[in-house]
Every structure is written in C-alpha cells, then in structure tokens.
Protein backbone atom coordinates (compact mmCIF):
# COMPACT_ATOMS: atom_id res chain seq x y z
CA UNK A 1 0.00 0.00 0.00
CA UNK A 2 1.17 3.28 -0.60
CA UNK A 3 1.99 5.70 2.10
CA UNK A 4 -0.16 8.95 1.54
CA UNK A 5 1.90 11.43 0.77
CA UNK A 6 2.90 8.65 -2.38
CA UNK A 7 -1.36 8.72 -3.47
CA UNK A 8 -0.75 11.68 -6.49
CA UNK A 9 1.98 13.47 -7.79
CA UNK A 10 2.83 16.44 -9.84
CA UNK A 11 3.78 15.81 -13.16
CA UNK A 12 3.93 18.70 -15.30
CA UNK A 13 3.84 22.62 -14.50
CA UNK A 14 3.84 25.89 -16.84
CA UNK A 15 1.63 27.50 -18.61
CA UNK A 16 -0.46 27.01 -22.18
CA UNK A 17 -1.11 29.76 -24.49
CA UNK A 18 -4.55 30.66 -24.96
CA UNK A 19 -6.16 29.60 -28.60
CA UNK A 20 -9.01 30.40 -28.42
CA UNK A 21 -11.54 33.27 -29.63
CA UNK A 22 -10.21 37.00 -28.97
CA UNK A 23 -12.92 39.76 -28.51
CA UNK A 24 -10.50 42.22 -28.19
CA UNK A 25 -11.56 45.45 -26.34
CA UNK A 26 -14.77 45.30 -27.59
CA UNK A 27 -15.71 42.02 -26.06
CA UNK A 28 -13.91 42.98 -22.54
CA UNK A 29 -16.46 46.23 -22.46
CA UNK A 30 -19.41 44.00 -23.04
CA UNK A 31 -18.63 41.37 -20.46
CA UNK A 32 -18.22 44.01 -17.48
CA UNK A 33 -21.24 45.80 -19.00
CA UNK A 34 -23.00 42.40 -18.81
CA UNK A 35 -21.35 41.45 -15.41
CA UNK A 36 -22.21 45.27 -13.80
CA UNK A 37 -25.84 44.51 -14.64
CA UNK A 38 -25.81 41.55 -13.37
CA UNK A 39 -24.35 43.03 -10.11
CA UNK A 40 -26.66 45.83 -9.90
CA UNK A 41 -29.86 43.94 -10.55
CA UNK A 42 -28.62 41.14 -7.82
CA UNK A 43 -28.40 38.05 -9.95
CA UNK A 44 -26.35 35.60 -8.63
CA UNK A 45 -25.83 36.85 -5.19
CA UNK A 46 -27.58 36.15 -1.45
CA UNK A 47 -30.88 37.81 -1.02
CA UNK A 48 -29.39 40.47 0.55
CA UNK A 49 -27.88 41.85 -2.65
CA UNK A 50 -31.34 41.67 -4.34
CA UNK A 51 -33.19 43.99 -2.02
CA UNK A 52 -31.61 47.48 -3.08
CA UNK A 53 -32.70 47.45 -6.89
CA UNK A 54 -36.08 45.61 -5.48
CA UNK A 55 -37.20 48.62 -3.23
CA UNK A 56 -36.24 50.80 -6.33
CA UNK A 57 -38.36 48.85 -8.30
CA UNK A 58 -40.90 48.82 -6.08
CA UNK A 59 -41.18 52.38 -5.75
CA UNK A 60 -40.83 53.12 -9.54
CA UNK A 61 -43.27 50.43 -10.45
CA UNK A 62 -45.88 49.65 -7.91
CA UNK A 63 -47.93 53.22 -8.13
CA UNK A 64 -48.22 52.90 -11.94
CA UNK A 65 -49.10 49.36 -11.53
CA UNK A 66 -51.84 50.12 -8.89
CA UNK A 67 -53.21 52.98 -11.19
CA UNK A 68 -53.69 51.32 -13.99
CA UNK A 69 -55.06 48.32 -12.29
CA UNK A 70 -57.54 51.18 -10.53
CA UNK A 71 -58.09 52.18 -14.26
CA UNK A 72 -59.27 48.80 -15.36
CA UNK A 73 -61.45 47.90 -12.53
CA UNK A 74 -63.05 51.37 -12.09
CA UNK A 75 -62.44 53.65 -15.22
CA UNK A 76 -60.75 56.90 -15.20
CA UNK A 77 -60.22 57.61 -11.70
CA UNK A 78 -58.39 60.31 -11.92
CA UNK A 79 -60.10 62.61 -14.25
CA UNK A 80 -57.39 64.71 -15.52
CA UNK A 81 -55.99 64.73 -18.60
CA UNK A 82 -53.42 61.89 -19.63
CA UNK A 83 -50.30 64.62 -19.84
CA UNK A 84 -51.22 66.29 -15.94
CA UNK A 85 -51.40 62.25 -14.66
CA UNK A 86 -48.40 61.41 -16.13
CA UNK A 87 -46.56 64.70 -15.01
CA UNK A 88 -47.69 64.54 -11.59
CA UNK A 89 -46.57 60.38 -11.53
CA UNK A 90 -42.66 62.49 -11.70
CA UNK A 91 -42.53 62.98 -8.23
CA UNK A 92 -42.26 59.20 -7.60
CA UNK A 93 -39.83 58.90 -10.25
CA UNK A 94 -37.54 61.34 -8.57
CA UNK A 95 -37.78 59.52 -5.61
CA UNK A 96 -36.89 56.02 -6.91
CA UNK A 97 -33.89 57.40 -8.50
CA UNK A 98 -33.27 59.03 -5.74
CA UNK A 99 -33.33 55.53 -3.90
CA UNK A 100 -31.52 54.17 -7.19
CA UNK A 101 -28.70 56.29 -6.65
CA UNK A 102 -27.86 56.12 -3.28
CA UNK A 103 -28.41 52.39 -3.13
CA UNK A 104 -27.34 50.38 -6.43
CA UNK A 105 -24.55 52.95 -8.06
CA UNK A 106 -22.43 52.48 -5.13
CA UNK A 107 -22.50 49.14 -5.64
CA UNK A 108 -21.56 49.67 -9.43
CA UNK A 109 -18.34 51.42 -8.57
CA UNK A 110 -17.05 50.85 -4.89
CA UNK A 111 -16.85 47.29 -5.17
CA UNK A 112 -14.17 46.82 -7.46
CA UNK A 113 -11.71 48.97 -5.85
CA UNK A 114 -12.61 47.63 -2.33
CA UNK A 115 -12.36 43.95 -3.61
CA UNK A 116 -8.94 44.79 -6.02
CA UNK A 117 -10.71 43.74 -8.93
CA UNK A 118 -10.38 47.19 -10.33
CA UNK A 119 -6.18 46.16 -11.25
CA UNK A 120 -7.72 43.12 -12.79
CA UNK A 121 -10.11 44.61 -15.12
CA UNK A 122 -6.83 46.63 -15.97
CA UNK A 123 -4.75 43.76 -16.57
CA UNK A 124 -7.13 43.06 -19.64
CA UNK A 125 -7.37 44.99 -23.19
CA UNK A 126 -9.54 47.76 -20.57
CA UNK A 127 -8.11 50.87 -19.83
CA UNK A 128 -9.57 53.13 -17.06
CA UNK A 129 -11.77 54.93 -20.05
CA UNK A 130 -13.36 52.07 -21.07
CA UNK A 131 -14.25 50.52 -18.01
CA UNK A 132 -15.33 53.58 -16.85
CA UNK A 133 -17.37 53.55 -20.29
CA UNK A 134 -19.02 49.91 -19.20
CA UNK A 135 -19.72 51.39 -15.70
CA UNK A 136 -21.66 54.21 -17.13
CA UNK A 137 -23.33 51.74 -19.70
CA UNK A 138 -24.80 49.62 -16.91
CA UNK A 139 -25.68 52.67 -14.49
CA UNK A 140 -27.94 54.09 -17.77
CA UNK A 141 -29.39 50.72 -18.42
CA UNK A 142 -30.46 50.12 -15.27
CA UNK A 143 -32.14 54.03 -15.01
CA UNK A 144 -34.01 53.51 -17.86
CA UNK A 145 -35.43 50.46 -15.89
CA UNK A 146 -36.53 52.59 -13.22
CA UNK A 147 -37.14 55.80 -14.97
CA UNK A 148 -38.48 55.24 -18.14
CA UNK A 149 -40.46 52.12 -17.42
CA UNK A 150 -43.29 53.65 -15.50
CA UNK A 151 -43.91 56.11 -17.13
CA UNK A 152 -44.67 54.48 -20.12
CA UNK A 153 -46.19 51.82 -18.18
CA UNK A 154 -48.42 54.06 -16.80
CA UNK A 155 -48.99 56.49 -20.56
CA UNK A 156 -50.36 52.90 -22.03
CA UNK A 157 -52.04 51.78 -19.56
CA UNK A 158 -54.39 54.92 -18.91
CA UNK A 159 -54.94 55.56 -22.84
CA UNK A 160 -56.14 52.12 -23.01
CA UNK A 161 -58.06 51.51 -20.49
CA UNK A 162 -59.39 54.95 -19.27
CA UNK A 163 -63.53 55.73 -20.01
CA UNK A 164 -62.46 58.15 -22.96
CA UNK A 165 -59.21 57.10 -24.57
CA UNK A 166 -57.50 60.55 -25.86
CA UNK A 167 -56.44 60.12 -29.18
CA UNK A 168 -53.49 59.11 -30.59
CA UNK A 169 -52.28 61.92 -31.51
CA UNK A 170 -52.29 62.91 -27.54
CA UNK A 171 -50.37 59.58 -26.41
CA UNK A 172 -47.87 60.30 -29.19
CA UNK A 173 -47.09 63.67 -27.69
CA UNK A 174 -47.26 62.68 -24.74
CA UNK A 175 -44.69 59.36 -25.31
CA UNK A 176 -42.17 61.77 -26.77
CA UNK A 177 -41.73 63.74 -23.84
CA UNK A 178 -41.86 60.95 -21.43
CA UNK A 179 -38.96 59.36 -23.44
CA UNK A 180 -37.11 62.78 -23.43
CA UNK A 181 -37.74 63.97 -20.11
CA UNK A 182 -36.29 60.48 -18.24
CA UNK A 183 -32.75 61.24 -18.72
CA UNK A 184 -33.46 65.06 -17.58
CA UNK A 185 -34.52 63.38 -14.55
CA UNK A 186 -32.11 60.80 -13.82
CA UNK A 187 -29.04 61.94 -15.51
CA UNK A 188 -27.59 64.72 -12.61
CA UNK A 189 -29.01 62.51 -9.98
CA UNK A 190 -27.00 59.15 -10.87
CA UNK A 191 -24.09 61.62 -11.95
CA UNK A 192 -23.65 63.03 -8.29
CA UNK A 193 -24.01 59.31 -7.17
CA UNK A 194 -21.37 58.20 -9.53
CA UNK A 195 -18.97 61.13 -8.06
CA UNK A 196 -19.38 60.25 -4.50
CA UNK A 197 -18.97 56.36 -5.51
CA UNK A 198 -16.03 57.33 -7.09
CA UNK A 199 -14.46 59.07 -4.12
CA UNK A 200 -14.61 55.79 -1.62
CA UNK A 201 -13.68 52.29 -1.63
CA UNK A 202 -16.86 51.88 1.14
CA UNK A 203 -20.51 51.34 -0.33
CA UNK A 204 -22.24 52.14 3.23
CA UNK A 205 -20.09 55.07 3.33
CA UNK A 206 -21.20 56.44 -0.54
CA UNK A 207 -24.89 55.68 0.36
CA UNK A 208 -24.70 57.63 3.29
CA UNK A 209 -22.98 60.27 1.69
CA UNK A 210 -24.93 60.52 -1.62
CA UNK A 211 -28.04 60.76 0.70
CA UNK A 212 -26.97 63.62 2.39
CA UNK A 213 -26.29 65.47 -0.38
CA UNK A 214 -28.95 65.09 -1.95
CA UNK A 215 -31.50 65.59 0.88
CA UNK A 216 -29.24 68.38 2.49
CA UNK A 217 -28.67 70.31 -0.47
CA UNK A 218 -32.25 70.53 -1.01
CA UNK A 219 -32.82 71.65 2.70
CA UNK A 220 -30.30 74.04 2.53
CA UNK A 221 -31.62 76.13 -0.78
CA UNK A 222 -35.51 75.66 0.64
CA UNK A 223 -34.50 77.57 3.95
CA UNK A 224 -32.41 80.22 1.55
CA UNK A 225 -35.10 80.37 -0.42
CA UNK A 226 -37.80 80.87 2.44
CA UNK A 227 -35.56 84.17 4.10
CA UNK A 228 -35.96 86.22 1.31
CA UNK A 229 -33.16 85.06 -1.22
CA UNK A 230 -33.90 84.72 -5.11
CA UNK A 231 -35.38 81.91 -6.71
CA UNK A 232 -32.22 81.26 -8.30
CA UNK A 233 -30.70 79.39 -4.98
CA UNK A 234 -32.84 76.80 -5.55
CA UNK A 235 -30.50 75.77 -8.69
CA UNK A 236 -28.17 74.79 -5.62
CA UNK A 237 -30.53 71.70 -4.95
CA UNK A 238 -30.01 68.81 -7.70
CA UNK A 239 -32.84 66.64 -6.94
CA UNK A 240 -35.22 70.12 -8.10
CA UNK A 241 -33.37 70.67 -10.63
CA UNK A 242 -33.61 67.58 -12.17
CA UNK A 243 -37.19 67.75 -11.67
CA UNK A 244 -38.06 71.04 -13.11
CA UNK A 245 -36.83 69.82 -16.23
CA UNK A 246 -39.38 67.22 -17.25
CA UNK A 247 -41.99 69.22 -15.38
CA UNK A 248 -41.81 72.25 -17.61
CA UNK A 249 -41.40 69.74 -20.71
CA UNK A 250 -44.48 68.15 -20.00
CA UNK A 251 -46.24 71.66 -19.40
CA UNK A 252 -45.43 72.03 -15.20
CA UNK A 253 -45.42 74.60 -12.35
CA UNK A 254 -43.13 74.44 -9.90
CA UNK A 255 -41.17 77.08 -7.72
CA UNK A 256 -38.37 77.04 -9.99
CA UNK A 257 -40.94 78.02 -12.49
CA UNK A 258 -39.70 82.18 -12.43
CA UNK A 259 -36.49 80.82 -13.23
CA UNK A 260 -35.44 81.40 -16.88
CA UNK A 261 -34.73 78.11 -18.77
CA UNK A 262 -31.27 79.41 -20.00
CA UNK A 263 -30.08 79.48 -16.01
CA UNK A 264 -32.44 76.09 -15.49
CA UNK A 265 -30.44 74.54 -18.35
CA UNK A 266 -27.08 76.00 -17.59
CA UNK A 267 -27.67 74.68 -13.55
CA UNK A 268 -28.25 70.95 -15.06
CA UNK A 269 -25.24 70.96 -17.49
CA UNK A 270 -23.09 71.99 -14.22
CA UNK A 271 -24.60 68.85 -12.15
CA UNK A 272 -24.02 66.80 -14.71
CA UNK A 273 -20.92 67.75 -16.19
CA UNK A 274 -18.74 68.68 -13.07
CA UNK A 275 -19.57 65.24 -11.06
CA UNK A 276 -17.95 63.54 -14.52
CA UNK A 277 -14.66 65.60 -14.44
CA UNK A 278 -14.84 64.43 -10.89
CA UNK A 279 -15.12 60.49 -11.41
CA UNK A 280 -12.66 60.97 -14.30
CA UNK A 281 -10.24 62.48 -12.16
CA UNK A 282 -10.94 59.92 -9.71
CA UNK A 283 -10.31 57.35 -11.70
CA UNK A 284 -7.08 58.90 -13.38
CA UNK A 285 -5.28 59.09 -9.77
CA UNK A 286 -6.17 55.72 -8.69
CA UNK A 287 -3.52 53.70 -8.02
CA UNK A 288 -4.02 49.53 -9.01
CA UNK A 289 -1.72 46.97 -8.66
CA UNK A 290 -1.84 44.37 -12.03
C-alpha cells in the first residue's frame, strides 16, 4: 500500500497559451457591462444583494401598476388629462432614483476597488476609459429600468383603459416627452451618485454620503429660499433641478418656475458635467496593482 503522501503526484507545471476566440476590447467592455448589470440587478448573489434594486423597483413600479389596475377595474379615476397624470406620476420617479442612486450605483463602482478587482479589469485589453465607459453603460441601463419604465407603463395603460381614450395623436405627444424627459430626470441625480462612488472604496459610506447630499442640499436652498433670497438658490438643490426639467417639458409649475430656462439649463449641465470631471479624475489618480 502506498503511504499517503505517495497517493498523487505532480507531473507537469507551466503555462499554455490561450487559442481560443479573442474579442479584443470590444468584447472585454461587453462582459463588465453584462457582469455590472448583473451586479446591480442582484443576480447571482444572497438575497441580501437583491433587495436594493427591489425597493427601487418597487417604488418606480408599484404606483403605476396600482393605477392602472384602478383604471381597469373602475375607469378613469383620476379625471385629468393623460399629460397632468403622467406629469404629476414624476414625483415618484424622482424619488426612486433618488433611492436608485444612493443604493445600487455604489454598488456599481465601490466594489471593485474595495475587492482589487479594479487592477484586474486593468490587466485586460480595458483601460480606465473604457471601463469607466461599461460602468456608465450599466448605471444608464439600469435608469431607464426605473425611470423610463413607469412612465410608459403608466402612458399605455391609462390611454387604453381609461372611459375616454385621448387620441393618438395625444399619447404620441405625450410618449415623446416621457422618453425625453427620463434622462433630464435621472441623468444629474445618478451623476452626483457616480462622483461620490467614485471618491470611496466603502458602499455604506457612498450611500450615506450621496443621501446627504442630496436631501441636504435641497434643505439648505428651501431655507435660503424661504428668508428672502432669489429663486435662483434653488439651482443649488439637484434633486429640483432635475425635476423642473421634465416638469416644464411636460407643461409644469413648480417654484423654480420664475427661473429662466437658459439658467435652469445652464444649472443641469453643471450637475451633470462637473460630477464627470470628478469620477474621471478619480479614476485617473487611482492607483491599481496588475
């Protein structure tokens, strides 16, 4: 009998070159795009990973589902025309991407760099622009989930199943903007998320932080705003200005509403645009090991 240390042996070591298929860069964007949606919508993983996107879901989805249903069962409830339901429906959008971007986009970026997976992405044909440009694929993919869903969800099901269908002229006009306004929504949102994600290697720490300034900010202009300062410090709170946007596209009032769209416009650009050069130059500095 042989003694067990004598029960295998190592025969060979080294390694094999690979012959197989080569995507190229191409093919290493579209598996982290694929893997980062996987990751974000919690396939794969414990329970636990599945309940952030979930509650955004929920909140995106469940009001238009529960209208609509109301629709079916007891005609047009609301009584309003299809473009007021569907503008007033943006305050719950706000909120789930609100939700969406304090709890899934830290999970989209901080992970990697707390894990060291980051210098293994790196060691492949992606740079720190492309997987940056996979990141951002996934984070837009999954918004238009939450964002652009309902409403539609909701402009269908009330023009087909309200007492007096408007006509389709009016759901076409209404589709367009509904299509347009999403990103005007979720864009500045998701990019301040994406910023603060950036900054930290800590997911509880970006969700805490991304909640904060988005709640605070909006605190902050509402009580500059309420002693006597112009209307224009309100352009200081992201969340309202990435809701005044689709609210005066799909015909809204608001208190930004005395505001002139060139300084509304110019105010959105600047959330969006400066929390980019801030990832990028997150991203830039970070040092990996390969």
């Amino acid at each position: 009998m042989r003694a067990p240390e004598e029960a295998s042996r190592l025969l060979d070591t080294g390694y094999r070159p690979y012959d197989g298929p080569r995507a190229g860069t191409a093919g290493a964007v579209g598996s982290l795009l694929r893997y980062s949606l996987r990751r974000g919508l919690g396939l794969g993983r414990p329970f636990g990973g599945k309940v952030p996107i979930g509650l955004v879901v929920l909140i995106a989805y469940l009001p238009a589902v529960a209208l609509v249903g109301a629709s079916v069962l007891l005609g047009d409830i609301l009584d309003q025309p299809l473009m007021q339901s569907v503008r007033d429906y943006y305050g719950l959008i706000t909120t789930a991407v609100i939700a969406f971007a304090a709890l899934v986009v830290p999970e989209l970026f901080c992970t990697d760099k707390r894990t060291g997976m980051l210098g293994r992405y790196l060691a492949t044909p992606l740079t720190r622009w492309t997987y940056l440009l996979a990141k951002a694929g996934a984070m837009l993919l999954l918004l238009a989930l939450v964002a652009l869903g309902p409403p539609l969800l909701l402009v269908v099901g009330l023009a087909a199943t309200g007492d007096t269908p408007p006509a389709l002229l009016d759901v076409l006009d209404v589709l367009w903007r509904v299509v347009v306004a999403t990103p005007l929504v979720a864009l500045p949102l998701a990019a301040v998320a994406a910023a603060v994600s950036s900054l930290t290697t800590r997911r509880i720490v970006a969700t805490a932080v991304i909640g904060v300034v988005l709640l605070l900010g909006g605190a902050v202009a509402g009580i500059l705003a309420a002693t006597g300062s112009p209307a224009t410090v309100l352009l200081g709170d992201v969340v309202m200005v990435a809701f005044e946007m689709p609210s005066r596209l799909l015909d809204g009032t608001s208190e930004l509403s005395g505001v002139p769209l060139w300084q509304l416009a110019t105010a959105w650009l600047a959330w969006v645009a400066v929390p980019t050069v801030v990832v990028i130059a997150s991203y830039a500095r970070t040092k990996v090991s390969r």
